[in-house]
PDB file of N, CA and C in Angstrom:
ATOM      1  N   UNK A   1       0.843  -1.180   0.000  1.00  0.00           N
ATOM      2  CA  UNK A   1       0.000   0.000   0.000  1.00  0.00           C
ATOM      3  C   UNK A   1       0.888   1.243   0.000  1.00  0.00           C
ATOM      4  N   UNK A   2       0.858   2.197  -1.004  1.00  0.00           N
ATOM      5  CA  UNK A   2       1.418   3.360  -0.860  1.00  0.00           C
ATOM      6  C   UNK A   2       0.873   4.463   0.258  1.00  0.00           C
ATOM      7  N   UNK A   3       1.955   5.083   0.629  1.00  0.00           N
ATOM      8  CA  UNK A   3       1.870   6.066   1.982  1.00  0.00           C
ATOM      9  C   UNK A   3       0.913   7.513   1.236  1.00  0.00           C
ATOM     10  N   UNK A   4       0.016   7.817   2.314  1.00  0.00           N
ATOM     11  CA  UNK A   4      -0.321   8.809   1.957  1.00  0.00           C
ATOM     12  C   UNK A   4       0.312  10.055   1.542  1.00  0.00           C
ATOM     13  N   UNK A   5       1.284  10.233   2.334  1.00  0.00           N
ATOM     14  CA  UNK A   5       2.251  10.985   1.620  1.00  0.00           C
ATOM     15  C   UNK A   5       3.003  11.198   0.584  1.00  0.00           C
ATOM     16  N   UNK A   6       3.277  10.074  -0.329  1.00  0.00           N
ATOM     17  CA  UNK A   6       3.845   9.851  -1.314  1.00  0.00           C
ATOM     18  C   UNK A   6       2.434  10.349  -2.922  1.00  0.00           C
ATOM     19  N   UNK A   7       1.361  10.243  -2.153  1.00  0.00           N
ATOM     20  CA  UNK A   7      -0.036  10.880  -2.577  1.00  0.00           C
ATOM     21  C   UNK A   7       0.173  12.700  -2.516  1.00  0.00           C
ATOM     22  N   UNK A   8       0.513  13.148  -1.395  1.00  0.00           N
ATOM     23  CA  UNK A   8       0.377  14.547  -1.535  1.00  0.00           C
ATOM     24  C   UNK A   8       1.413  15.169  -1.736  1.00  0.00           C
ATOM     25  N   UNK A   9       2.319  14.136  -1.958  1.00  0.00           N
ATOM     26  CA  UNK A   9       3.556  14.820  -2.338  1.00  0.00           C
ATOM     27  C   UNK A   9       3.655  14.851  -3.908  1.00  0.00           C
ATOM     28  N   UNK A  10       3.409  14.243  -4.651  1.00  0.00           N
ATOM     29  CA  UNK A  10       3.169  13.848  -6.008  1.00  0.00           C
ATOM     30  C   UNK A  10       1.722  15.410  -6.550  1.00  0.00           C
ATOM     31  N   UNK A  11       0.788  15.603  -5.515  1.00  0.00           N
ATOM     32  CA  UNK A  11       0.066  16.406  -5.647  1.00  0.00           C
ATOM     33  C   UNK A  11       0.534  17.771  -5.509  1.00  0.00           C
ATOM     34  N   UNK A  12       1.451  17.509  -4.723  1.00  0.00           N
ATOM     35  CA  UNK A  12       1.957  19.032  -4.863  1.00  0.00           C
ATOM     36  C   UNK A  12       2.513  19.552  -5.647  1.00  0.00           C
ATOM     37  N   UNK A  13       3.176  18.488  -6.175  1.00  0.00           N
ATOM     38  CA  UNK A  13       4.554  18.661  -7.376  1.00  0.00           C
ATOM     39  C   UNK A  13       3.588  18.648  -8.505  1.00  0.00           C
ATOM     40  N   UNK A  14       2.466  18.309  -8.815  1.00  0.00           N
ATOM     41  CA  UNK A  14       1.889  18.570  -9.821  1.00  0.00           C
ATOM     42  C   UNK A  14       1.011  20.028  -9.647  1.00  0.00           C
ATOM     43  N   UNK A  15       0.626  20.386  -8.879  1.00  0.00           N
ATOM     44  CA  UNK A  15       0.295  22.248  -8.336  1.00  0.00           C
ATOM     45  C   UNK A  15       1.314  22.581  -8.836  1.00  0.00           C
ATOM     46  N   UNK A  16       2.886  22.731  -8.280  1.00  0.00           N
ATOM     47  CA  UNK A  16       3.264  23.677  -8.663  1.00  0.00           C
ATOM     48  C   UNK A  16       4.050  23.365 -10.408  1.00  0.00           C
ATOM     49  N   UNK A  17       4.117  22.437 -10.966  1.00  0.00           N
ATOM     50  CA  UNK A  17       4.459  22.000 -12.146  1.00  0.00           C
ATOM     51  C   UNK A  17       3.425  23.071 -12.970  1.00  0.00           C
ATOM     52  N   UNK A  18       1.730  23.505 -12.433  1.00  0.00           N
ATOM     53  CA  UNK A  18       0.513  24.196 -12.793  1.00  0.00           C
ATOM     54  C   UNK A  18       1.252  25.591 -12.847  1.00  0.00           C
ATOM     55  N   UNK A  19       1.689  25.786 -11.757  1.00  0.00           N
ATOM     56  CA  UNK A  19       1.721  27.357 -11.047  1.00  0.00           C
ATOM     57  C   UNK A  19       2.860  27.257 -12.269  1.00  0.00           C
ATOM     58  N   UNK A  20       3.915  27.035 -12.175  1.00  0.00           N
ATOM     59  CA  UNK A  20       5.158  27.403 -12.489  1.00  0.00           C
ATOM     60  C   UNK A  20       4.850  27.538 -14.125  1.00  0.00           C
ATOM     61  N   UNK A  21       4.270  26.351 -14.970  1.00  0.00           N
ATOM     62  CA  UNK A  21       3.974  26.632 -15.718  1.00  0.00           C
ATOM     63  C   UNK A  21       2.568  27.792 -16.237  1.00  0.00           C
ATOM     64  N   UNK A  22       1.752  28.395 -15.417  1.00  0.00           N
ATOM     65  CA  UNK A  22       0.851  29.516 -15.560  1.00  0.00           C
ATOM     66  C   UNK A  22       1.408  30.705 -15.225  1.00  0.00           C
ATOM     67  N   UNK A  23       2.547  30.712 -14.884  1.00  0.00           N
ATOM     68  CA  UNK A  23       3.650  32.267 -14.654  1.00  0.00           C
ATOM     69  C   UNK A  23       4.479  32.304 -15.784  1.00  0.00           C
ATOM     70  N   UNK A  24       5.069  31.088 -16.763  1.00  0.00           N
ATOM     71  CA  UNK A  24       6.459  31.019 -17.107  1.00  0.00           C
ATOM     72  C   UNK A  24       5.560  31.468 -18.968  1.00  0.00           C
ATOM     73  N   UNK A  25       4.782  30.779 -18.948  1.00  0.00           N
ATOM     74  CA  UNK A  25       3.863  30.530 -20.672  1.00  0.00           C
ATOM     75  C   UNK A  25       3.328  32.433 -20.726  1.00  0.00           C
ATOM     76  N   UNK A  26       3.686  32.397 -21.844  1.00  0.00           N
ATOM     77  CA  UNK A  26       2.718  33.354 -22.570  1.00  0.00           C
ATOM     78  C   UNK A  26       1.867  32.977 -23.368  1.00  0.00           C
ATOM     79  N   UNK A  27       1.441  31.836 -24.067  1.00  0.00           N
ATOM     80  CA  UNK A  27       0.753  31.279 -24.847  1.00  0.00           C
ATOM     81  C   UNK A  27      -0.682  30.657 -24.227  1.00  0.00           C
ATOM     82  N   UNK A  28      -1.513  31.448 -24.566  1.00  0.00           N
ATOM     83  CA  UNK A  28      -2.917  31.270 -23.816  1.00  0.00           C
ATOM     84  C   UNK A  28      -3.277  29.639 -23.837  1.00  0.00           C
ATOM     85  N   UNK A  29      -2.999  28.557 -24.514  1.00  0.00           N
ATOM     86  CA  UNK A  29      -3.621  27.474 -24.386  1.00  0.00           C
ATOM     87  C   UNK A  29      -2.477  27.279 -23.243  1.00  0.00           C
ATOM     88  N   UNK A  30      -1.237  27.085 -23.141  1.00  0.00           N
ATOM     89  CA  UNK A  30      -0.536  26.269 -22.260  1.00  0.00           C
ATOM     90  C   UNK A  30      -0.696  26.865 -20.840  1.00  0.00           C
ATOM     91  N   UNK A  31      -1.430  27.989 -20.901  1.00  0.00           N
ATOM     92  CA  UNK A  31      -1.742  28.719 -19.677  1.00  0.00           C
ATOM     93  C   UNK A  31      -3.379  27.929 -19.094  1.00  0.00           C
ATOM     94  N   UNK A  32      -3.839  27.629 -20.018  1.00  0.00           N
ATOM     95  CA  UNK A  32      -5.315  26.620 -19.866  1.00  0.00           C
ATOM     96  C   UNK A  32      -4.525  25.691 -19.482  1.00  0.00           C
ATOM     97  N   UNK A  33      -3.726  24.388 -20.070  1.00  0.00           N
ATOM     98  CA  UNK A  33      -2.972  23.152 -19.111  1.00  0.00           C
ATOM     99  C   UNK A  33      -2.582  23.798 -18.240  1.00  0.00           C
ATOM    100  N   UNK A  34      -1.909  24.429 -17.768  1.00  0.00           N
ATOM    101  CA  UNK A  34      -1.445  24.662 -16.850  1.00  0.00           C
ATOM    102  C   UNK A  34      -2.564  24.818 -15.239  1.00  0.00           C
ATOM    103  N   UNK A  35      -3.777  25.682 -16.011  1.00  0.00           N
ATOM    104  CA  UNK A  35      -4.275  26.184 -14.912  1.00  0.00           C
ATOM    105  C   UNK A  35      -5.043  24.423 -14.667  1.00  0.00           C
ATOM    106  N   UNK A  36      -5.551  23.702 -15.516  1.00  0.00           N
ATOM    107  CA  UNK A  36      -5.929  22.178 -15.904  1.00  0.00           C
ATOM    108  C   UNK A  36      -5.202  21.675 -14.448  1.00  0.00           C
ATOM    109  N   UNK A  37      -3.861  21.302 -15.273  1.00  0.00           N
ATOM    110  CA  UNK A  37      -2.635  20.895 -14.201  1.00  0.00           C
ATOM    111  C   UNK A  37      -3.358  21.153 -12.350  1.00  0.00           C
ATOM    112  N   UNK A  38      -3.350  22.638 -12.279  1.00  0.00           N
ATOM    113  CA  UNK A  38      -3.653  23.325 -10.780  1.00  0.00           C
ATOM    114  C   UNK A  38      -4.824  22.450 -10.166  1.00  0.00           C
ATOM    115  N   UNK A  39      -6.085  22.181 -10.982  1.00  0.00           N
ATOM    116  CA  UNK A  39      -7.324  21.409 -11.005  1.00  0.00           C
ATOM    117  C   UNK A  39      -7.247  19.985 -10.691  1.00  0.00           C
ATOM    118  N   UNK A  40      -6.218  19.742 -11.565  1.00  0.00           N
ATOM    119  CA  UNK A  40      -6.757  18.168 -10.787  1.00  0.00           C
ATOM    120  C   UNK A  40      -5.819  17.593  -9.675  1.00  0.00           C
ATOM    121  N   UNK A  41      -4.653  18.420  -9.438  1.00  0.00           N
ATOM    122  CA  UNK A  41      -3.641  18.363  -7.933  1.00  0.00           C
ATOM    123  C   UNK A  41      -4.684  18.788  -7.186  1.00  0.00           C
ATOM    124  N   UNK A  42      -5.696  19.480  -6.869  1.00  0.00           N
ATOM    125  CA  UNK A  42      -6.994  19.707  -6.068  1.00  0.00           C
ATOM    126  C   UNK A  42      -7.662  18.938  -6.049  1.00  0.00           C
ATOM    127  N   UNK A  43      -7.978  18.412  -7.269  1.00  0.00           N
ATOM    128  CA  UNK A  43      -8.699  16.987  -7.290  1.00  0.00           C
ATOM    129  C   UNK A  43      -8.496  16.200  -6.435  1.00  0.00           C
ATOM    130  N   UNK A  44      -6.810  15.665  -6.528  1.00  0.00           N
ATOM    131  CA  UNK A  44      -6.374  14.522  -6.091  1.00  0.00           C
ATOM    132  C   UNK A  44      -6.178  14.939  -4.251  1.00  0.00           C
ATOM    133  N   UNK A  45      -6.499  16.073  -4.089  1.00  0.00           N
ATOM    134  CA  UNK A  45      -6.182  16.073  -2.900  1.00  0.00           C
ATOM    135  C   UNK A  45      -7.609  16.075  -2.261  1.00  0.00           C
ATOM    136  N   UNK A  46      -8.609  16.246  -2.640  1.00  0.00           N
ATOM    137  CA  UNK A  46     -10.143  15.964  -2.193  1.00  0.00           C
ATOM    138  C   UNK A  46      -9.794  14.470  -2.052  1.00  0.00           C
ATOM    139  N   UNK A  47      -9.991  13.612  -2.707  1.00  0.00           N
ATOM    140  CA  UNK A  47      -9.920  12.173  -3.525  1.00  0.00           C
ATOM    141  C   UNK A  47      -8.908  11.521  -1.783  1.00  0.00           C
ATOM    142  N   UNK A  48      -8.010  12.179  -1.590  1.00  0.00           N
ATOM    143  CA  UNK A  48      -6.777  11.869  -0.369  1.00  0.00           C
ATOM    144  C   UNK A  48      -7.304  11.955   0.962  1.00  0.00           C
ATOM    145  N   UNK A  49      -7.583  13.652   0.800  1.00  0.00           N
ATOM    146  CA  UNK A  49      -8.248  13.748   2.350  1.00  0.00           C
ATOM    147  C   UNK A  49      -9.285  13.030   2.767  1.00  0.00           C
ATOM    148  N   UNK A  50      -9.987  12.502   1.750  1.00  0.00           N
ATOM    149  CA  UNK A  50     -11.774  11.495   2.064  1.00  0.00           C
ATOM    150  C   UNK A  50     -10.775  10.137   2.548  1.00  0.00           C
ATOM    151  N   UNK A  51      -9.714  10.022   1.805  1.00  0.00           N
ATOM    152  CA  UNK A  51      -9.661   8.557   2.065  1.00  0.00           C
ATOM    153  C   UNK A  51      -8.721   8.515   3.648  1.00  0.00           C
ATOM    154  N   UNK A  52      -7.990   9.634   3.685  1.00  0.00           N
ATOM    155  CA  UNK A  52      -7.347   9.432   5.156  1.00  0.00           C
ATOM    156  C   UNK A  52      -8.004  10.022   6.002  1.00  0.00           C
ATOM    157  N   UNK A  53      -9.389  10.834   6.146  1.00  0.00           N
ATOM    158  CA  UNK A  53      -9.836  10.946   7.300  1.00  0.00           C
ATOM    159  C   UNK A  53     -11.010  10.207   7.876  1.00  0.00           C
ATOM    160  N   UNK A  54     -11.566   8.845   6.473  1.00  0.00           N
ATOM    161  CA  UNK A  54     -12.255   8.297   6.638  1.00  0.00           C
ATOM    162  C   UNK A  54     -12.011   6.838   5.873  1.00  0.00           C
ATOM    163  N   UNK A  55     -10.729   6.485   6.580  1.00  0.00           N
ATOM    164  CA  UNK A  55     -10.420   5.040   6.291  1.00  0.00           C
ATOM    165  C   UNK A  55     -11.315   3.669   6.088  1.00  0.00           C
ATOM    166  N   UNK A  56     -12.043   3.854   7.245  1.00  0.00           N
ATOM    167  CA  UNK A  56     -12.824   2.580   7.039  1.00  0.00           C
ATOM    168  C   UNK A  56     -14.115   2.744   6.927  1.00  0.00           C
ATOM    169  N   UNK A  57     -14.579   3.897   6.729  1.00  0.00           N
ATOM    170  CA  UNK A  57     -16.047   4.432   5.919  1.00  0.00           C
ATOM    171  C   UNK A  57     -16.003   4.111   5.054  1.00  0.00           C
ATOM    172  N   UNK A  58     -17.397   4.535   4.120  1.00  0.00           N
ATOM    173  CA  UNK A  58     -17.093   3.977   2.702  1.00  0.00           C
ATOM    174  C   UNK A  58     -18.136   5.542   2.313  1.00  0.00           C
ATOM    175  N   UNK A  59     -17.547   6.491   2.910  1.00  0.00           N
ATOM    176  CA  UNK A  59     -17.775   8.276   3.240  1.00  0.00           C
ATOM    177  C   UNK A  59     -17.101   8.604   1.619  1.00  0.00           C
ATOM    178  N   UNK A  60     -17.931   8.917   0.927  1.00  0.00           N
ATOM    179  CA  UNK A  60     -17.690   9.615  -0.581  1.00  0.00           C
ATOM    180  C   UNK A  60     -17.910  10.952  -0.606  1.00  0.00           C
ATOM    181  N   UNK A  61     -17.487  11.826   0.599  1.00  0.00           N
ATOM    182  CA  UNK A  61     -17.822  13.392   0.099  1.00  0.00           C
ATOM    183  C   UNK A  61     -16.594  13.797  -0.982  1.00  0.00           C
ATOM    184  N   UNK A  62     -15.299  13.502  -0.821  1.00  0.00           N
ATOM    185  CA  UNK A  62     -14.692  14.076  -0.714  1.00  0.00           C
ATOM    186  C   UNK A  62     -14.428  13.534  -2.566  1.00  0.00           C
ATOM    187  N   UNK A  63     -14.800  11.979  -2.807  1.00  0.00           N
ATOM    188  CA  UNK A  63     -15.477  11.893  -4.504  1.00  0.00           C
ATOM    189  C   UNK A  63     -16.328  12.598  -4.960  1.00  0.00           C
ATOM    190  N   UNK A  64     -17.186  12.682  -4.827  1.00  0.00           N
ATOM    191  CA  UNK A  64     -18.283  13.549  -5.223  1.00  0.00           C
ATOM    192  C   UNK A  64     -17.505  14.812  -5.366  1.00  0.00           C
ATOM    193  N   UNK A  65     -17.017  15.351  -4.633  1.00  0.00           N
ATOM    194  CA  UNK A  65     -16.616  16.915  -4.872  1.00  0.00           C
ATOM    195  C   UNK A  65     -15.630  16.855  -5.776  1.00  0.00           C
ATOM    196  N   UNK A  66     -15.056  15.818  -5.926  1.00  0.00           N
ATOM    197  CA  UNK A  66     -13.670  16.039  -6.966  1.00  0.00           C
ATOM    198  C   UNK A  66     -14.646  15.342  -8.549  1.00  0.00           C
ATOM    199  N   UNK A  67     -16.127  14.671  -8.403  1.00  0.00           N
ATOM    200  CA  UNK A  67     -16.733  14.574  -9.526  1.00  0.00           C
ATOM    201  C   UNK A  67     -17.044  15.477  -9.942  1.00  0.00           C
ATOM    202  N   UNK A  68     -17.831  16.502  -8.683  1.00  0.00           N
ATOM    203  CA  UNK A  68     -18.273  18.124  -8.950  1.00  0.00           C
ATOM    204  C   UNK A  68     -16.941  18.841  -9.705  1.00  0.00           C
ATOM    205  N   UNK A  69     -15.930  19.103  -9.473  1.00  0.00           N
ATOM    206  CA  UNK A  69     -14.681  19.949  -9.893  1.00  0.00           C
ATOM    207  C   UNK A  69     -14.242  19.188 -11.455  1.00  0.00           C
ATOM    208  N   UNK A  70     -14.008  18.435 -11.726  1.00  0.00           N
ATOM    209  CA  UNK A  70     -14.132  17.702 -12.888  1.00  0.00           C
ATOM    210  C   UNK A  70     -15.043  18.310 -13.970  1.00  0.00           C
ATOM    211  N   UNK A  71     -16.166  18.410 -13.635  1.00  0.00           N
ATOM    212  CA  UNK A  71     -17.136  18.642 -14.239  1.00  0.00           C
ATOM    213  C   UNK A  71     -17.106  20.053 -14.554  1.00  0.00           C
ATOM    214  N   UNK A  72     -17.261  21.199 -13.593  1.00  0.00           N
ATOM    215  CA  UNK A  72     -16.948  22.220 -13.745  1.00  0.00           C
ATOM    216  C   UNK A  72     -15.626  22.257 -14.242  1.00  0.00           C
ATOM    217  N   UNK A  73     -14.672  22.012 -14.520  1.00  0.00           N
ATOM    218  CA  UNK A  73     -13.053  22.135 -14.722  1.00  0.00           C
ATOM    219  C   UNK A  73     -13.972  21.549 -16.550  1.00  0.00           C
ATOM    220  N   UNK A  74     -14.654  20.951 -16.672  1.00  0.00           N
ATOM    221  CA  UNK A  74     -14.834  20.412 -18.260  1.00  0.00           C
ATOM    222  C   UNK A  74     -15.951  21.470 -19.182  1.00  0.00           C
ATOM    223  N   UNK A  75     -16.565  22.180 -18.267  1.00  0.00           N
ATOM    224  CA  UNK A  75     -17.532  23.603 -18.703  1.00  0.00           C
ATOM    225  C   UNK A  75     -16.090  24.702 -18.475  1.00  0.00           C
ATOM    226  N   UNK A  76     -15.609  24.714 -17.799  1.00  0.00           N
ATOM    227  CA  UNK A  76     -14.492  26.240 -17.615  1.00  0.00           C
ATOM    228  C   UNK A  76     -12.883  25.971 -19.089  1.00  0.00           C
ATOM    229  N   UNK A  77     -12.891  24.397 -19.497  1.00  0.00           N
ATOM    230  CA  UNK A  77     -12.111  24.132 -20.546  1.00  0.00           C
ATOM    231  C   UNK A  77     -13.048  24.439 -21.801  1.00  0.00           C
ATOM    232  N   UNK A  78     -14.067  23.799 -21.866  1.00  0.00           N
ATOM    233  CA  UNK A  78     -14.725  24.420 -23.084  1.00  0.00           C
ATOM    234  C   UNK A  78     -15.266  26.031 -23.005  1.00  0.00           C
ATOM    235  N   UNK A  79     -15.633  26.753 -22.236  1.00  0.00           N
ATOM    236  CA  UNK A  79     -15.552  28.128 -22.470  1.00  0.00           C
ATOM    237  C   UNK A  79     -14.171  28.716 -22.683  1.00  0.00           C
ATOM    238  N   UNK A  80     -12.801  28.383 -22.150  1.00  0.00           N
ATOM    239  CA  UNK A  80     -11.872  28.971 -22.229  1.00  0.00           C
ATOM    240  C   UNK A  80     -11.560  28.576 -23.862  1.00  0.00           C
ATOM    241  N   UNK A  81     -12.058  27.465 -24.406  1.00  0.00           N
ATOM    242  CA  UNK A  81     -11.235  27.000 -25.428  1.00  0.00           C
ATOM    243  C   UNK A  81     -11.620  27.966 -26.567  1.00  0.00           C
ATOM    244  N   UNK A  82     -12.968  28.714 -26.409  1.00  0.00           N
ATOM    245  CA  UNK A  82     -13.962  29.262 -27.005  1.00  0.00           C
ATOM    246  C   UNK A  82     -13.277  30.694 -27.214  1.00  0.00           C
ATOM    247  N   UNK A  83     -13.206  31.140 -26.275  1.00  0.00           N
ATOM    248  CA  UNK A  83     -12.685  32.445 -26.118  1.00  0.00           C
ATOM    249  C   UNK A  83     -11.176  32.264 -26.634  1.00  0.00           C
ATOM    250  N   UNK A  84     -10.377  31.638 -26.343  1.00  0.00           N
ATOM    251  CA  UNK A  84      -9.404  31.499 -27.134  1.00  0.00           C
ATOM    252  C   UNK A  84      -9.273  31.737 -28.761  1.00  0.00           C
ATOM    253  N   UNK A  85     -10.144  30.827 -29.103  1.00  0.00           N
ATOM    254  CA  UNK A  85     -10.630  30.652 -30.730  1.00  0.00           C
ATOM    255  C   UNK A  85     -11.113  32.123 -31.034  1.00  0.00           C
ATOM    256  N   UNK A  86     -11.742  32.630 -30.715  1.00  0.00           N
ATOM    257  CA  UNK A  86     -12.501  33.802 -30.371  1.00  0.00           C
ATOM    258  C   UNK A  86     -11.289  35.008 -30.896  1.00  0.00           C
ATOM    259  N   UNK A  87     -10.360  34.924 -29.467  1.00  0.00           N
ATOM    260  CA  UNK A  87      -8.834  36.049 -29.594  1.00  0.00           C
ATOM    261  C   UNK A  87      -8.204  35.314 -30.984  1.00  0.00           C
ATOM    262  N   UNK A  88      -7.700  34.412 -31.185  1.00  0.00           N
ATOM    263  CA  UNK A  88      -7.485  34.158 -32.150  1.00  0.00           C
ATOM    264  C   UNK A  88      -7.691  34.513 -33.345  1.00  0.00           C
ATOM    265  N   UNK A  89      -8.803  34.666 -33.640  1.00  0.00           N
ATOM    266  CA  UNK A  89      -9.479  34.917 -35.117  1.00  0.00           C
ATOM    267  C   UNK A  89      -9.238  36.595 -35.128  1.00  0.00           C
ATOM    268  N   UNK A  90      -9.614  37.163 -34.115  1.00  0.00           N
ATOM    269  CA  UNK A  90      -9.312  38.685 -34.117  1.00  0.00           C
ATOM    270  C   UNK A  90      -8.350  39.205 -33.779  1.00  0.00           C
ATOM    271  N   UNK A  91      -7.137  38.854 -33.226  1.00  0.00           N
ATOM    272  CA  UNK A  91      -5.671  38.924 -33.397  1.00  0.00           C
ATOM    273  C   UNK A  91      -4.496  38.730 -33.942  1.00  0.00           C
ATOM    274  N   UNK A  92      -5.193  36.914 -34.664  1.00  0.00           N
ATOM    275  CA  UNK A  92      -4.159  36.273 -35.444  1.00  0.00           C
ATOM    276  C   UNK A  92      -2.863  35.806 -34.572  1.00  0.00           C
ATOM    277  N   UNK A  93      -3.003  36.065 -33.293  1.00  0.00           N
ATOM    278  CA  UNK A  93      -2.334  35.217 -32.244  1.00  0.00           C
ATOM    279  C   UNK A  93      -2.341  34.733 -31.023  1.00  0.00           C
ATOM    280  N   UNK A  94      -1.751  33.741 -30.175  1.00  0.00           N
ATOM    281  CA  UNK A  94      -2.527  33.151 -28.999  1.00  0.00           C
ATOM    282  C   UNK A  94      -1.919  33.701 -28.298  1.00  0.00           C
ATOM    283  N   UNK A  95      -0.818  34.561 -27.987  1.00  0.00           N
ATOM    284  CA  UNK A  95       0.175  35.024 -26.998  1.00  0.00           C
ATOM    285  C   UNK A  95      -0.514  36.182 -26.378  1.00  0.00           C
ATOM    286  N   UNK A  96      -0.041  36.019 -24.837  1.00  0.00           N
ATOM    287  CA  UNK A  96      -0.847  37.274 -24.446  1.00  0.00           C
ATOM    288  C   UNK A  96       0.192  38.527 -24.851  1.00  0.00           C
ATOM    289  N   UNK A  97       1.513  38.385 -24.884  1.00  0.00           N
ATOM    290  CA  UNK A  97       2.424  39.775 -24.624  1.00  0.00           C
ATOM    291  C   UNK A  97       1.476  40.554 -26.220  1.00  0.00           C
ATOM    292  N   UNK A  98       1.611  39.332 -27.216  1.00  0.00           N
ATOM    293  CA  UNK A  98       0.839  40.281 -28.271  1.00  0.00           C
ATOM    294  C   UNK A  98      -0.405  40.970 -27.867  1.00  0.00           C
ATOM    295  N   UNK A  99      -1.379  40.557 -27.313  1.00  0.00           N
ATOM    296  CA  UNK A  99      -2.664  41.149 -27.453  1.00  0.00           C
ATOM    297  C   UNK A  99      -2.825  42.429 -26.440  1.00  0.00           C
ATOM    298  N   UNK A 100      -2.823  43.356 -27.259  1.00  0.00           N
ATOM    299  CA  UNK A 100      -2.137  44.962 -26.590  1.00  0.00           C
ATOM    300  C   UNK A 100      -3.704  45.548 -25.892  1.00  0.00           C
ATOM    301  N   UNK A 101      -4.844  45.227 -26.340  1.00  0.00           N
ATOM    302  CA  UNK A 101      -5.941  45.980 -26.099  1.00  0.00           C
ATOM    303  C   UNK A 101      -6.828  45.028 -26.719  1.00  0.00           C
ATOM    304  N   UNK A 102      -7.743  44.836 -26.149  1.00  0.00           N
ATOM    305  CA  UNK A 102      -9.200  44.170 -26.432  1.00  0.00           C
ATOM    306  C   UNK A 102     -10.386  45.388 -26.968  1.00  0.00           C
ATOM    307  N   UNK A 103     -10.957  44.671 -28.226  1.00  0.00           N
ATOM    308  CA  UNK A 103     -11.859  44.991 -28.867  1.00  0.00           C
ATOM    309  C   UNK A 103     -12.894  44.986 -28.237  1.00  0.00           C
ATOM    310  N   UNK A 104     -14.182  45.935 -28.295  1.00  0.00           N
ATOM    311  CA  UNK A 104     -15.318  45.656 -27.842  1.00  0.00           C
ATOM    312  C   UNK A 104     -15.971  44.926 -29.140  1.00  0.00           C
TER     313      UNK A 104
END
């Protein structure tokens, strides 16, 4: 059986693998993985805390909420992907340093 720790440690390193990559990208999609990335190290840490503070329950809050975040994380990827496509077509590029001012 793997240690719980070896669980939130792996979770963390995938947060900040998120963070590091949502500071370092200028390129609006890898800034979507990235923020992706941030989402499901949250995930996995709902998914952790249910199972170590309720070992021998068979207590699913802490699934359910990481089904809830999933779900929302799959409506907040398809609107972002949208708006992307969106800047795209009216900029002709995905980078933010390019996009100097937004159109109404």
């Amino acid at each position: 059986m793997i240690p719980v720790g070896c669980y939130l440690a792996f979770s963390a390193v995938l947060f900040f693998i998120g963070v590091f990559g949502f500071v370092t990208r200028r390129n609006l999609l890898a800034m979507l993985i990235s923020v992706e990335l941030i989402l499901n190290a949250v995930d996995m840490n709902f998914a952790i805390f249910n199972r170590f503070i309720f070992p021998q329950h068979q207590a699913l809050d802490g699934f359910f909420f990481t089904l809830f975040s999933i779900g929302v994380s799959a409506a907040e990827t398809a609107v972002a992907i949208a708006i992307i496509l969106n800047v795209y077509r009216n900029f002709k590029s995905d980078q933010v340093d390019r996009i100097q001012e937004m159109k109404n």
